[in-house]
C-alpha atoms as a PDB file:
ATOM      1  CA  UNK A   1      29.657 -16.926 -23.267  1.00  0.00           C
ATOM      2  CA  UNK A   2      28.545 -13.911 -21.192  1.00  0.00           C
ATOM      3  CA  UNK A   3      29.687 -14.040 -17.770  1.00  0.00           C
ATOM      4  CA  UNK A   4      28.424 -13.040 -14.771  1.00  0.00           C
ATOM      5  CA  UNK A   5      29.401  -9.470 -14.232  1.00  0.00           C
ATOM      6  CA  UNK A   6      29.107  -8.806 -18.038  1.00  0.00           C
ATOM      7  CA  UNK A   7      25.425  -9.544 -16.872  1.00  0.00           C
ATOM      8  CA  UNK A   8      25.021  -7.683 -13.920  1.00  0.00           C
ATOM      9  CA  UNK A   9      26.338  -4.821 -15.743  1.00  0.00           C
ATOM     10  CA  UNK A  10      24.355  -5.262 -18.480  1.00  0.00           C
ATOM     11  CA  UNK A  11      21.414  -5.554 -16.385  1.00  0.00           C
ATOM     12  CA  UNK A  12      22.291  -2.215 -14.392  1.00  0.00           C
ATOM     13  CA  UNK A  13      22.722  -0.666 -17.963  1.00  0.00           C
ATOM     14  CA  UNK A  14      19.005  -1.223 -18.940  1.00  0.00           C
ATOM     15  CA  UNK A  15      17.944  -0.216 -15.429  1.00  0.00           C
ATOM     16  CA  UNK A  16      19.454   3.282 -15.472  1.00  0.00           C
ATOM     17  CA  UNK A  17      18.265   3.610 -19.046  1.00  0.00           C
ATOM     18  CA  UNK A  18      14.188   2.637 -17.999  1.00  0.00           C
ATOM     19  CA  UNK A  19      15.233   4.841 -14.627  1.00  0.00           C
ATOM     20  CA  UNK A  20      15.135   8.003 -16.923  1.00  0.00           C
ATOM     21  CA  UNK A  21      12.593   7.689 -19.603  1.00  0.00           C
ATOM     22  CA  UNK A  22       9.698   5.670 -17.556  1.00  0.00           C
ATOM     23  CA  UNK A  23      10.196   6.192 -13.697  1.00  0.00           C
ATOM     24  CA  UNK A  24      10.996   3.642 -11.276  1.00  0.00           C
ATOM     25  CA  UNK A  25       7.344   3.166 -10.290  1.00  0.00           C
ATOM     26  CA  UNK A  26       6.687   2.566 -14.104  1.00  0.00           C
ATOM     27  CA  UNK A  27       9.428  -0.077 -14.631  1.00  0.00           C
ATOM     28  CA  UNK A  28       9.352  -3.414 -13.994  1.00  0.00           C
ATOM     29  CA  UNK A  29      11.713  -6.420 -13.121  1.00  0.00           C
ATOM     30  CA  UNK A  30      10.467  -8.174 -16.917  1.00  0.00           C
ATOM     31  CA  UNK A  31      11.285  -4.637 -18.310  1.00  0.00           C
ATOM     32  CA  UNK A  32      14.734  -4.426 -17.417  1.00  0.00           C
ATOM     33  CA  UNK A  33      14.731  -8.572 -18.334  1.00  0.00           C
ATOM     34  CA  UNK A  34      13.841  -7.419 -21.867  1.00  0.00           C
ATOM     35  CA  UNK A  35      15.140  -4.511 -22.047  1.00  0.00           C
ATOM     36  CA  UNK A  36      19.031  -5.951 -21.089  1.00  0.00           C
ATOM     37  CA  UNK A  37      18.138  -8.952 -23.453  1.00  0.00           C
ATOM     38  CA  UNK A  38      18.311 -11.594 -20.875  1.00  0.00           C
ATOM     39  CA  UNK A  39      15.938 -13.514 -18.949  1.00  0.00           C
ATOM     40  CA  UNK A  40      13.517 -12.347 -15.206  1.00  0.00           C
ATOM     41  CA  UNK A  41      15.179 -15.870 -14.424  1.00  0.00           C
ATOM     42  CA  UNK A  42      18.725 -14.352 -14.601  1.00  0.00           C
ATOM     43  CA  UNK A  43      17.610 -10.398 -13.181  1.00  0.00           C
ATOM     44  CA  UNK A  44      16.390 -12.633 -10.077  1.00  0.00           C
ATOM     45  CA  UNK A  45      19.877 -14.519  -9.616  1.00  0.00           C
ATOM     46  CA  UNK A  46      21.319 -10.840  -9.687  1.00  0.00           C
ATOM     47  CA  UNK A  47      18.924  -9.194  -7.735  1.00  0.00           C
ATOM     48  CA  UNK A  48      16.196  -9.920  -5.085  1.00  0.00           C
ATOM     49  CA  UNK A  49      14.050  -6.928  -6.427  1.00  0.00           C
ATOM     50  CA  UNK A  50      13.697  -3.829  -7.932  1.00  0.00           C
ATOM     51  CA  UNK A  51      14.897  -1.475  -5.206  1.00  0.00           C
ATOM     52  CA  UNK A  52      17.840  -4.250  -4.787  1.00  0.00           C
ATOM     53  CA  UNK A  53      18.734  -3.604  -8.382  1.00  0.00           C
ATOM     54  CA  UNK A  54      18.905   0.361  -8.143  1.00  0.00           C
ATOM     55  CA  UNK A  55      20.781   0.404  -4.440  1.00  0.00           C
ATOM     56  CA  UNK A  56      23.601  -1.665  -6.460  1.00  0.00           C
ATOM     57  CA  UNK A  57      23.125   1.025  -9.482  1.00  0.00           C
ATOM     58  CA  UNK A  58      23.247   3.915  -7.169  1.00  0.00           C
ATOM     59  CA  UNK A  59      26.528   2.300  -5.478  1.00  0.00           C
ATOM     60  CA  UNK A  60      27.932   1.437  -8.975  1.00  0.00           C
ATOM     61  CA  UNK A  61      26.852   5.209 -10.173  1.00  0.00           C
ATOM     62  CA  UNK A  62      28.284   6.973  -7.206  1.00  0.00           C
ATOM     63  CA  UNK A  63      31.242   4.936  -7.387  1.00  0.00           C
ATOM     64  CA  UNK A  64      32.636   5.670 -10.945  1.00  0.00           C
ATOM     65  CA  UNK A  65      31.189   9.177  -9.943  1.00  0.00           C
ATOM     66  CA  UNK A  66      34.285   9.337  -7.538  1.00  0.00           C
ATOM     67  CA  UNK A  67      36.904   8.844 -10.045  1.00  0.00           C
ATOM     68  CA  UNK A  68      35.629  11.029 -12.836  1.00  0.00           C
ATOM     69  CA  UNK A  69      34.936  14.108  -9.992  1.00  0.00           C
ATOM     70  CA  UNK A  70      38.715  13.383  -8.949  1.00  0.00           C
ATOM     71  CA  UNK A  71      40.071  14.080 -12.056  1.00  0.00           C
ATOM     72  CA  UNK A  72      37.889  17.022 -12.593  1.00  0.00           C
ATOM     73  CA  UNK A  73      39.387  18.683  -9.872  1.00  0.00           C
ATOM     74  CA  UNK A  74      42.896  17.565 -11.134  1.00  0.00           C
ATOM     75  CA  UNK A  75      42.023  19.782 -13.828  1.00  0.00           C
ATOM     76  CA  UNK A  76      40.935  22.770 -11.555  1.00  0.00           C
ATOM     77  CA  UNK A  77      42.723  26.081 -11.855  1.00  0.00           C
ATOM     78  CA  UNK A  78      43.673  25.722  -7.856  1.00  0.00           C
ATOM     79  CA  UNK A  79      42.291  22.346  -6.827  1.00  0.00           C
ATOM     80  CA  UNK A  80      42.400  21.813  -3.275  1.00  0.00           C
ATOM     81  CA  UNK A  81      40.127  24.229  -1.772  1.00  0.00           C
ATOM     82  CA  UNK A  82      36.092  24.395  -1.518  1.00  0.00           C
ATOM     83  CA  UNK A  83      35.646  26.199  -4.569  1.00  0.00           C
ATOM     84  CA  UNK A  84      37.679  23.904  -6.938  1.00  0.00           C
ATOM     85  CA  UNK A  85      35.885  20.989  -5.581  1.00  0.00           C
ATOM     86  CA  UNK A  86      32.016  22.475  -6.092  1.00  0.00           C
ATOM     87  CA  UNK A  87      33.343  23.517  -8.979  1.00  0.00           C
ATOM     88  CA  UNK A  88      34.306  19.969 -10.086  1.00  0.00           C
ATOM     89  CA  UNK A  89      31.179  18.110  -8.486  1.00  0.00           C
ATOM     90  CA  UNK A  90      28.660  20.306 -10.882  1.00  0.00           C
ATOM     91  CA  UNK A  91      30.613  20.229 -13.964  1.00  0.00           C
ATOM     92  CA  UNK A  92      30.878  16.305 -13.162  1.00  0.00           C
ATOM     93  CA  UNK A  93      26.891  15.669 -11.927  1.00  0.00           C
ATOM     94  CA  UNK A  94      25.737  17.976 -14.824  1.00  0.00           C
ATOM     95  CA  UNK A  95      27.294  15.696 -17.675  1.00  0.00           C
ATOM     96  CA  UNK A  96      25.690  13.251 -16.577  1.00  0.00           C
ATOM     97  CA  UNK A  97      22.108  12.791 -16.181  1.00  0.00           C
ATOM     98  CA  UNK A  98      21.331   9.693 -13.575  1.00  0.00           C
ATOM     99  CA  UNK A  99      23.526  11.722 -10.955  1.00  0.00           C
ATOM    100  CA  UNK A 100      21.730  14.925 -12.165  1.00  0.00           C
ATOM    101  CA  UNK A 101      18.329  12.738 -11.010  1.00  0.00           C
ATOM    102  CA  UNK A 102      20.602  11.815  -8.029  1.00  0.00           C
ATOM    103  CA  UNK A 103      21.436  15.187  -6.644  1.00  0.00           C
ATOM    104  CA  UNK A 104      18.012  17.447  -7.550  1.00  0.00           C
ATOM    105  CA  UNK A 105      15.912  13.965  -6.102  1.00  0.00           C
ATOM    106  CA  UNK A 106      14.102  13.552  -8.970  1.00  0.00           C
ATOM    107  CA  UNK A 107      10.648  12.011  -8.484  1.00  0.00           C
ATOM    108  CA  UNK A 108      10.039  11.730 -11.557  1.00  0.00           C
ATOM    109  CA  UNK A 109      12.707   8.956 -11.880  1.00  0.00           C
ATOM    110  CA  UNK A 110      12.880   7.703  -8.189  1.00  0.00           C
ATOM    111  CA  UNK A 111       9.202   7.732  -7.200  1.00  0.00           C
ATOM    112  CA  UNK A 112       8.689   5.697  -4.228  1.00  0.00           C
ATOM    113  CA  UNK A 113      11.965   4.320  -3.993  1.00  0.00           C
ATOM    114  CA  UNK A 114      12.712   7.938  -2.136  1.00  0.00           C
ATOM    115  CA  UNK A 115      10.001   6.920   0.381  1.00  0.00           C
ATOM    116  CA  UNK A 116      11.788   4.151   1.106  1.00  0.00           C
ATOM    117  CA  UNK A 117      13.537   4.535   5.010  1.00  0.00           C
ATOM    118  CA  UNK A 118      16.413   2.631   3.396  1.00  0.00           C
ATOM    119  CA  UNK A 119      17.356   4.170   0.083  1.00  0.00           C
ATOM    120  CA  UNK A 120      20.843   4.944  -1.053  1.00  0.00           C
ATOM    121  CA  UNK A 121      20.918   7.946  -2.204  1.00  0.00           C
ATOM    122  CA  UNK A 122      23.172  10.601  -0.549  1.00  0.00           C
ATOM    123  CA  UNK A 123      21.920  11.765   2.754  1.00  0.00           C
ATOM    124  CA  UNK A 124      21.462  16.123   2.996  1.00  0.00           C
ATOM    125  CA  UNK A 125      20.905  18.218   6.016  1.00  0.00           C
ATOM    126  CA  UNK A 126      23.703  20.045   8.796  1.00  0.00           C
ATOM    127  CA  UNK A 127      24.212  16.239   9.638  1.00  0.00           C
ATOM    128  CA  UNK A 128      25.282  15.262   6.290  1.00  0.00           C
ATOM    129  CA  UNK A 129      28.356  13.971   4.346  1.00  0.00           C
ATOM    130  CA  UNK A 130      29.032  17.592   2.946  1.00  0.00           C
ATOM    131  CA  UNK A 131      29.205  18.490   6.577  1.00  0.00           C
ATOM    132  CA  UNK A 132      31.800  16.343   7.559  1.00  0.00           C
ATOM    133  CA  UNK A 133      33.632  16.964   4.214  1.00  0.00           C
ATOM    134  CA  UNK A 134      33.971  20.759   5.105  1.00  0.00           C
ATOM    135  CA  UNK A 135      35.600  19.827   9.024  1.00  0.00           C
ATOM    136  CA  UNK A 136      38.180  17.586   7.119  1.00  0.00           C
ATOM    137  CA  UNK A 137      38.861  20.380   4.726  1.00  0.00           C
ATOM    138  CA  UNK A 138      39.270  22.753   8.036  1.00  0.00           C
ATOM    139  CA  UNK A 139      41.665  20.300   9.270  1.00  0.00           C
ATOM    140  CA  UNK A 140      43.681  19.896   6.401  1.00  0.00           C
ATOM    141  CA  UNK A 141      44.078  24.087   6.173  1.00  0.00           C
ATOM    142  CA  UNK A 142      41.663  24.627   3.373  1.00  0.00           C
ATOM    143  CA  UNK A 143      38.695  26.387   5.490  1.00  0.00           C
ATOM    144  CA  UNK A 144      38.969  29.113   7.523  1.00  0.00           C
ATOM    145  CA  UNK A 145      37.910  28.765  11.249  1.00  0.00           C
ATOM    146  CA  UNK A 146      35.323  30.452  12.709  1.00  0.00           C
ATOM    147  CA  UNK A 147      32.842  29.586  10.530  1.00  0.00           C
ATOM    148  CA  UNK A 148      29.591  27.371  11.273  1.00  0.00           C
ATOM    149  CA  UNK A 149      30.341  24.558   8.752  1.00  0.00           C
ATOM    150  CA  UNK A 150      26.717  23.234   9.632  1.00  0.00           C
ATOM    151  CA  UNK A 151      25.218  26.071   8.352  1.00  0.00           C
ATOM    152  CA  UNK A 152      27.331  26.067   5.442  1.00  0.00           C
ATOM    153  CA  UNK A 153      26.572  22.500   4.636  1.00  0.00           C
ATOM    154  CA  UNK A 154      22.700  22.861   4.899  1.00  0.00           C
ATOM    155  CA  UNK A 155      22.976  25.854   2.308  1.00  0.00           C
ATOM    156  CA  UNK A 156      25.353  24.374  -0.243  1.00  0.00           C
ATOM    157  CA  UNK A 157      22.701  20.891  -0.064  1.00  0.00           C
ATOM    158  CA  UNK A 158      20.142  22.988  -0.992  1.00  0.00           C
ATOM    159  CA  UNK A 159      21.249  25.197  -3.343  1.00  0.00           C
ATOM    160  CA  UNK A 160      23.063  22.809  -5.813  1.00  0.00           C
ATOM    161  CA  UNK A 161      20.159  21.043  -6.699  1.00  0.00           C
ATOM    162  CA  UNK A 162      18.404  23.963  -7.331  1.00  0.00           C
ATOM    163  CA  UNK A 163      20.952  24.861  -9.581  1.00  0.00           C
ATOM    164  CA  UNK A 164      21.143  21.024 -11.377  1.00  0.00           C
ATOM    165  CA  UNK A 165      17.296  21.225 -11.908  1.00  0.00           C
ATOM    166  CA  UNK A 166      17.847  24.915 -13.547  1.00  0.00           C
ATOM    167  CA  UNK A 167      20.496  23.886 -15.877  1.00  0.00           C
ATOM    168  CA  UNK A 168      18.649  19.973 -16.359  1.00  0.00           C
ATOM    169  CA  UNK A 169      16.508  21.510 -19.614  1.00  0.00           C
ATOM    170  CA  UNK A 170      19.179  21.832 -21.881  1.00  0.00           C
ATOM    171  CA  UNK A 171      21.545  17.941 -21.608  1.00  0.00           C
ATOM    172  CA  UNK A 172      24.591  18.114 -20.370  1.00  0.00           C
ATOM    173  CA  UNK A 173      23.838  21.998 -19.109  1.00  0.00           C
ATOM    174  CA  UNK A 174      24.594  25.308 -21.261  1.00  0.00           C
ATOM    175  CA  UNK A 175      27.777  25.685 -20.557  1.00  0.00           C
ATOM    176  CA  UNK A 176      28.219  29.469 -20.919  1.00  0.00           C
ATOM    177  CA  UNK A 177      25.647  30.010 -18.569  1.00  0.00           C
ATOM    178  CA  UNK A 178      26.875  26.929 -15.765  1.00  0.00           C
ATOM    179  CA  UNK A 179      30.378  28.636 -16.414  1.00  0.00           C
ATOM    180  CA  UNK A 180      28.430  31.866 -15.165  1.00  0.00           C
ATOM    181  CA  UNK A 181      27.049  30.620 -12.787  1.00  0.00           C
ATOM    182  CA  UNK A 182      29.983  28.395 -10.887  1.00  0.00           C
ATOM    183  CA  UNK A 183      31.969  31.583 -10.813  1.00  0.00           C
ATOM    184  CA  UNK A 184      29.485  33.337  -8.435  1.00  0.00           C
ATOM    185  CA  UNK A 185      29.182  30.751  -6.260  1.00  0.00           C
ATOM    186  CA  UNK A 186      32.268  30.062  -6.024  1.00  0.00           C
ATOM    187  CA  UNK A 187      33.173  33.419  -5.455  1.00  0.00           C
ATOM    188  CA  UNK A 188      30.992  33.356  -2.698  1.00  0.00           C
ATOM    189  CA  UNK A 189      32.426  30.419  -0.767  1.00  0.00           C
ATOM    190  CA  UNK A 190      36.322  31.556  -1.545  1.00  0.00           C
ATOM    191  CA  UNK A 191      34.909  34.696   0.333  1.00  0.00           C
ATOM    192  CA  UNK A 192      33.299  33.105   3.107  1.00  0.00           C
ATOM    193  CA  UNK A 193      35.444  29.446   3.558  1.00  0.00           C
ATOM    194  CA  UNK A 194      39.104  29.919   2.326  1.00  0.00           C
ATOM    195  CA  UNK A 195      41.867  31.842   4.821  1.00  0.00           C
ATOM    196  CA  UNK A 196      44.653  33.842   3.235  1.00  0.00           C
ATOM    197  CA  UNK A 197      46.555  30.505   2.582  1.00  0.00           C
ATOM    198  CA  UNK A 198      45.291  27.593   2.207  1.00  0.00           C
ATOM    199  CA  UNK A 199      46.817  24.322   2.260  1.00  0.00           C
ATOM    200  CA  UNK A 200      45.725  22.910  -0.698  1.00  0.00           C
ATOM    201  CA  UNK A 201      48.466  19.823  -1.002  1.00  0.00           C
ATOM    202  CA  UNK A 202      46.992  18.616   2.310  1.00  0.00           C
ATOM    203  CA  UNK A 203      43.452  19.035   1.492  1.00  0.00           C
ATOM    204  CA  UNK A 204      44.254  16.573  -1.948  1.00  0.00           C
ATOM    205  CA  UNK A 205      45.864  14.572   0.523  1.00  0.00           C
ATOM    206  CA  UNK A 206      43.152  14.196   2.808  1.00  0.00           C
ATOM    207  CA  UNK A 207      40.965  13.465  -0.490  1.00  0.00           C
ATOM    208  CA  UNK A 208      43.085  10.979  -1.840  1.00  0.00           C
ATOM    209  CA  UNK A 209      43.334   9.288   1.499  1.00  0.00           C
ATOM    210  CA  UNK A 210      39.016   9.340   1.743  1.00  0.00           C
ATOM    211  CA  UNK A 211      38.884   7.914  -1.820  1.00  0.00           C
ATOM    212  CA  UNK A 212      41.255   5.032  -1.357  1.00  0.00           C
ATOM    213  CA  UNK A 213      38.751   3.858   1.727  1.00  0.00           C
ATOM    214  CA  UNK A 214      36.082   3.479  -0.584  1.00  0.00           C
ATOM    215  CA  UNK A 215      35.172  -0.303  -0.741  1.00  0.00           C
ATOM    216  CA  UNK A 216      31.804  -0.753  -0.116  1.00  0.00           C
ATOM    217  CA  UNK A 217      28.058   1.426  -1.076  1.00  0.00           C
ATOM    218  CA  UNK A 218      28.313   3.193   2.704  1.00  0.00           C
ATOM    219  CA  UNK A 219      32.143   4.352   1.700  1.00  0.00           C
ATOM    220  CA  UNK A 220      31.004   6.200  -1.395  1.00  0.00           C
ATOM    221  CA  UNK A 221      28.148   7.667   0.038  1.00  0.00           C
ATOM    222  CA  UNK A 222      30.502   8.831   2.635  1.00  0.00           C
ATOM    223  CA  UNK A 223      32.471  10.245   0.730  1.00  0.00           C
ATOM    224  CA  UNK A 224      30.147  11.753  -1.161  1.00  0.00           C
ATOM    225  CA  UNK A 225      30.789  14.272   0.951  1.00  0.00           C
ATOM    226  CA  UNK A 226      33.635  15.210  -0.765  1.00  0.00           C
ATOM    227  CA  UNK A 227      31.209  16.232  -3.879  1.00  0.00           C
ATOM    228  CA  UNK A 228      29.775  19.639  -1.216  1.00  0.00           C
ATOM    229  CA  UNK A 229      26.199  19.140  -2.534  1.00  0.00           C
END
């Protein structure tokens, strides 16, 4: 017998799968019914609707988002400052294409589920998790002061989805060319963010300590800042 979370799972499988090749406009409660194999009877004990079904994939997305961008920037040349951990988010977000739709606010696959004032994807802007990210990264010793971290955020917000949607053609991202292209803006913000030595064991300290506080959907996407996009 299937049990419950096998379900919901199963259920939030189909979802993200009709997410990306109809639109959420164009799918349906029966279509993700049929589509996971199981009945609208059992989507409804799971979920009071549609956008109810893609806040808990969102959470569930972001969430093992987390762990695979962690290791990522385990595996980072110098992991610890602001360019190891862009460097990580994009390589992570560009394998995968639901947090690819996630990041660039794709309306092809959210339609108006981004209208919505309550939607769960990550908030952008000088106010946003990235923002906060960069002052805990000053505080640990991995950003240099001086430096108007709002500015900062509200640029690296906007340009890493426009770098997602140029790489989105070709899945998973051509990799010669995202290689290229990480280099130069990282280069960029190890010019303009890290002093002469940074602390990079307390900055993965400071990480490590924001990860293991995420329990709930408002946790990740606050500490989604930790993904500087």
């Amino acid at each position: 017998m299937i049990d419950s979370d096998a379900r919901r799972d199963a259920l939030l499988d189909a979802g993200a799968r009709l997410l990306l090749e109809r639109g959420y406009d164009k799918t349906s409660m029966s279509d993700v019914a049929e589509a996971a194999d199981l009945s609208r009877t059992i989507v409804y004990r799971h979920f009071s609707s549609k956008a109810d079904l893609v806040d808990a994939l969102l959470a569930r997305t972001l969430r093992r988002y987390l762990g695979t961008w962690r290791q990522a920037l385990a595996d980072d040349p110098s992991p610890g400052t602001v360019p190891s951990i862009y460097r990580a988010t994009v390589r992570t977000v560009v394998a995968d294409r639901l947090l690819t739709a996630v990041y660039t606010r794709d309306e092809t696959v959210w339609g108006r589920y981004l209208r919505r004032d309550d939607h769960q994807l990550p908030r952008l802007g000088g106010d946003s998790p990235t923002h906060s990210f960069l002052l805990a990264m000053r505080r640990a010793g991995t950003v240099r002061d001086g430096v108007d971290l709002a500015s900062v955020a509200v640029v690296m917000d906007s340009t890493t989805p426009a770098l997602l949607r140029h790489l989105a053609p070709v899945p998973g991202g051509d990799q010669a060319e995202l290689t290229e292209l990480l280099g130069t803006v990282a280069e960029m913000l190890d010019r303009m963010l890290t002093p002469p030595e940074p602390d990079t064991d307390a900055a993965l300290r400071s990480i490590d300590a924001l990860l293991a506080g995420v329990t709930d959907p408002a946790d990740v996407r606050a500490t989604d800042a930790g993904t500087g996009v």
